[in-house]
N, C-alpha and C. Protein backbone atom coordinates (compact mmCIF):
# COMPACT_ATOMS: atom_id res chain seq x y z
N UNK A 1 -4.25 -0.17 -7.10
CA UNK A 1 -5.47 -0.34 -7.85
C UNK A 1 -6.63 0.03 -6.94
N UNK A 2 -7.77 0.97 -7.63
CA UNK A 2 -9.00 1.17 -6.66
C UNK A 2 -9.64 -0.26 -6.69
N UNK A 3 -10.17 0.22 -5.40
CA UNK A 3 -11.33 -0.86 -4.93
C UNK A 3 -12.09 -1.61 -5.99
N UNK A 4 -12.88 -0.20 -6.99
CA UNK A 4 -13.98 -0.27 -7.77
C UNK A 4 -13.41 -1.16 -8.82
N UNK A 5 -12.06 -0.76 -9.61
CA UNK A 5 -11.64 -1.28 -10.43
C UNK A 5 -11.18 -2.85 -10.07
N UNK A 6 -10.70 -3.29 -8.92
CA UNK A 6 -9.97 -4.44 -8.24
C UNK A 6 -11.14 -5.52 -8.63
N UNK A 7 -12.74 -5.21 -7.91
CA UNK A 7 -13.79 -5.65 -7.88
C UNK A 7 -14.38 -5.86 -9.47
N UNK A 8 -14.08 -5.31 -10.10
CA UNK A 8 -14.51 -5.41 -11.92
C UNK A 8 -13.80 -6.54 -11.96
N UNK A 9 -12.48 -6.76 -11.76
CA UNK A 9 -11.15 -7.56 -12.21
C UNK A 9 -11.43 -8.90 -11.58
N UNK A 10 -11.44 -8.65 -10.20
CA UNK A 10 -11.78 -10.36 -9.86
C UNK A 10 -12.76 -11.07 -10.42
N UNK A 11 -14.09 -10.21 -10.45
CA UNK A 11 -15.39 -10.99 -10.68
C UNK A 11 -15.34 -11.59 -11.99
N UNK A 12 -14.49 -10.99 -13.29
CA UNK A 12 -14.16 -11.35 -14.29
C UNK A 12 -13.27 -12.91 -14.17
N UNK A 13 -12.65 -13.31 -12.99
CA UNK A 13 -12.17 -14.65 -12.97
C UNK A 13 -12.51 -15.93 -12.70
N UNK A 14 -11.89 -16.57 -12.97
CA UNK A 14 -12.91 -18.48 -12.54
C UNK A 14 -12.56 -18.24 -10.95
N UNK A 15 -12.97 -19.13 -10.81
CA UNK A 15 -12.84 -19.70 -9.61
C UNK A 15 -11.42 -20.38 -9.25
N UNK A 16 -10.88 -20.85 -9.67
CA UNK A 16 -9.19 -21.05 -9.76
C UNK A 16 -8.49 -20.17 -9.84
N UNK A 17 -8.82 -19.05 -10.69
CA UNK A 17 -7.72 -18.19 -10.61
C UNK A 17 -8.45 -17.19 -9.28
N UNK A 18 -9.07 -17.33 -8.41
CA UNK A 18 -9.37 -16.08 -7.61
C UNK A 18 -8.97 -17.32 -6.27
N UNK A 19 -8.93 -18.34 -6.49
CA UNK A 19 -8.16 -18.86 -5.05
C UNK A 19 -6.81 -18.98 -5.52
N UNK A 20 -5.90 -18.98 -6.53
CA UNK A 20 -4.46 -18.42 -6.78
C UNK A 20 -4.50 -17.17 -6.60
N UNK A 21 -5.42 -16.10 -6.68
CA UNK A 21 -5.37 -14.68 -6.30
C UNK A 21 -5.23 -14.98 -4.32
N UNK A 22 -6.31 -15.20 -3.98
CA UNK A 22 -6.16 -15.50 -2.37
C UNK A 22 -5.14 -15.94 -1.76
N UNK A 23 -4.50 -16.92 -2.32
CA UNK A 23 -3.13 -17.80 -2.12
C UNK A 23 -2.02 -16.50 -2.24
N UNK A 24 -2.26 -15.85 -2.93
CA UNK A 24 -1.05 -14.97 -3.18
C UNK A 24 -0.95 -13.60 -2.10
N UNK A 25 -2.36 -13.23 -1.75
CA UNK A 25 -2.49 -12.10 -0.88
C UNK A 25 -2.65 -12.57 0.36
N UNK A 26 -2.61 -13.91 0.33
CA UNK A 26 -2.35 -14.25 2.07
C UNK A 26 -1.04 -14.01 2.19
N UNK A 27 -0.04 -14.67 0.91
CA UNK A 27 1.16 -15.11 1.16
C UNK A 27 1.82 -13.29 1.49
N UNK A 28 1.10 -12.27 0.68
CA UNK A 28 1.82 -11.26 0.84
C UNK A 28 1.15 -10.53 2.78
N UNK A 29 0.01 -10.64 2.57
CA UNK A 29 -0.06 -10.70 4.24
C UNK A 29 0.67 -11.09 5.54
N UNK A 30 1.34 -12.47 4.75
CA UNK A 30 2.06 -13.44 5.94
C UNK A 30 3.36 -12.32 5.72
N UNK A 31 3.95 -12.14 4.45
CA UNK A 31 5.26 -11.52 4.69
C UNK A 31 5.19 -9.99 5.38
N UNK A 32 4.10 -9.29 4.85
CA UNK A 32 3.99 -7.88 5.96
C UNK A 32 3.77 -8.30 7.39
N UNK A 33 2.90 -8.80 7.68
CA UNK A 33 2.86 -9.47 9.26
C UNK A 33 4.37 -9.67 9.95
N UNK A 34 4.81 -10.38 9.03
CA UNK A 34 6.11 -11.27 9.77
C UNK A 34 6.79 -9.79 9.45
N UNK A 35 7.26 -8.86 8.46
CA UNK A 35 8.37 -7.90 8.43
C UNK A 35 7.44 -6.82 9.64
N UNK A 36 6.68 -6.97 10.46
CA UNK A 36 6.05 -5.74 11.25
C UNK A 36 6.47 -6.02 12.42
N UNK A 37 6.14 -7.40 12.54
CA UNK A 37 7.34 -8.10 14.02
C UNK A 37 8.63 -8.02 14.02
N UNK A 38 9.38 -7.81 12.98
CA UNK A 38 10.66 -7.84 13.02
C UNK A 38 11.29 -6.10 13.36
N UNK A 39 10.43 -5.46 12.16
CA UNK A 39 11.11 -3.88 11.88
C UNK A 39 9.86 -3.21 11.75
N UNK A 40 9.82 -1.94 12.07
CA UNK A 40 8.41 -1.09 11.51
C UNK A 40 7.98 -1.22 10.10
N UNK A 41 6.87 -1.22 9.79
CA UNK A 41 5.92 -1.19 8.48
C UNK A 41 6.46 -0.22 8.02
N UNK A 42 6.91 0.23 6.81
CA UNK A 42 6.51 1.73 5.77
C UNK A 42 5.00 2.18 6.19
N UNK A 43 4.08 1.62 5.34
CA UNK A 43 2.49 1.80 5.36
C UNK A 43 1.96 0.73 6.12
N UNK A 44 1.57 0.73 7.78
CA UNK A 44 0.93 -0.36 8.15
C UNK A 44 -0.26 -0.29 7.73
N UNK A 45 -1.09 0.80 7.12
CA UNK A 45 -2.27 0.54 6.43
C UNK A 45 -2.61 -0.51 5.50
N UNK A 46 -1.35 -0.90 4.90
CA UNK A 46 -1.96 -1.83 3.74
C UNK A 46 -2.00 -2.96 4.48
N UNK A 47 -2.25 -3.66 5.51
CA UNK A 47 -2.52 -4.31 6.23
C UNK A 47 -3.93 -4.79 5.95
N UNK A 48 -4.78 -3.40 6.74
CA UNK A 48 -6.49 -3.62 6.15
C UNK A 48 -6.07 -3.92 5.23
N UNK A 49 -5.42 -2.97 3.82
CA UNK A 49 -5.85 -3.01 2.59
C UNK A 49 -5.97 -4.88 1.99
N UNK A 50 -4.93 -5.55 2.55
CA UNK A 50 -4.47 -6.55 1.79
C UNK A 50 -6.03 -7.50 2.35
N UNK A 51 -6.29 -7.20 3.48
CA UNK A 51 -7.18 -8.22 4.55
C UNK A 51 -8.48 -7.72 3.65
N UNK A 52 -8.74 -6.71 3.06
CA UNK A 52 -10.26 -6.37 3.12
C UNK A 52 -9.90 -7.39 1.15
N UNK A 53 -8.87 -6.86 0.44
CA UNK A 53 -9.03 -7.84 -0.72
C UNK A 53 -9.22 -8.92 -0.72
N UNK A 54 -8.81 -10.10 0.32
CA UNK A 54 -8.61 -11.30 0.73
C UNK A 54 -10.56 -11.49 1.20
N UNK A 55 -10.94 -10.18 1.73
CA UNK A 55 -12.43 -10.45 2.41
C UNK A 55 -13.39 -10.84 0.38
N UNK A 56 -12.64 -9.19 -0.47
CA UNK A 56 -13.20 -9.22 -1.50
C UNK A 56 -13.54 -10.52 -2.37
N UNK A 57 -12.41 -11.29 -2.55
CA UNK A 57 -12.08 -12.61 -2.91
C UNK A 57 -12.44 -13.63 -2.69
N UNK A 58 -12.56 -13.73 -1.25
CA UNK A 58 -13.70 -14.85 -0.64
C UNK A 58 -15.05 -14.61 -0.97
N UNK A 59 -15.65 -13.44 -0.79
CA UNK A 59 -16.86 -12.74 -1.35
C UNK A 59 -17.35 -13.51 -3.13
N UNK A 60 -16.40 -13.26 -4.05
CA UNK A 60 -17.03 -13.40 -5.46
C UNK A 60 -16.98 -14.80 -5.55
N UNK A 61 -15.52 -15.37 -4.70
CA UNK A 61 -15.35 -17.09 -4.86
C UNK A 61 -17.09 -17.64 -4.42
N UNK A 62 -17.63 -17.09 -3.42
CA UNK A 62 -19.03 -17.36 -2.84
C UNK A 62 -20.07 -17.61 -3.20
N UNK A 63 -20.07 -16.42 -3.76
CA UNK A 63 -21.05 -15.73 -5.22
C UNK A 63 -21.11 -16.96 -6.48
N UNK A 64 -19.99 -17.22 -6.61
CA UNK A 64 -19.87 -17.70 -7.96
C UNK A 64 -20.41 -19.23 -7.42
N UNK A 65 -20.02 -19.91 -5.95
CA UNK A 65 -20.24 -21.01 -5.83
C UNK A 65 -22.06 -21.19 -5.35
N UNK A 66 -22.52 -20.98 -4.86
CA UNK A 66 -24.17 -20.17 -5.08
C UNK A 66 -24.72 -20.51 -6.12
N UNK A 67 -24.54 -19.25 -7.55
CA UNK A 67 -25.03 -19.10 -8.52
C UNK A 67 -24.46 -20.52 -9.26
N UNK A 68 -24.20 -21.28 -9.17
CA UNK A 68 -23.15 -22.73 -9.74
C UNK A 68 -24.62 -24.08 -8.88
N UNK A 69 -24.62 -23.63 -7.61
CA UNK A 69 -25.60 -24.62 -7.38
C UNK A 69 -26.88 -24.42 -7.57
N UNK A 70 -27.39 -23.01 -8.09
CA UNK A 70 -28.98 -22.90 -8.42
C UNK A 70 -28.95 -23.57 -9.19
């Protein structure tokens, strides 16, 4: 999924479902991490990729908690 489109998709969610989104792309982080120590990556790029969604995610969770206390 592009960036642009990823970013439409989260911002569209509560706040619960974008820390079950986070929960899930750590968990897939922890398993690439741990399979890179063991055996070579296929794509170690998706590394960033997974880290910068996880940045995206914390980002709108932020946003949303902000605009909640004005």
């Amino acid at each position: 999924m592009k960036a642009k489109d990823y970013r439409e998709k989260i911002r569209k969610m509560s706040v619960e479902e974008l820390r079950a989104e986070e929960q899930e792309l750590k968990a897939q982080l922890f398993k690439l991490r741990f399979k890179g120590a063991t055996s070579p990556i296929d794509n170690p790029v998706q590394v960033r990729y997974i880290k910068r969604d996880i940045a995206r995610v914390r980002t709108v969770i932020r946003e949303k908690q902000l605009s909640n206390e004005q």
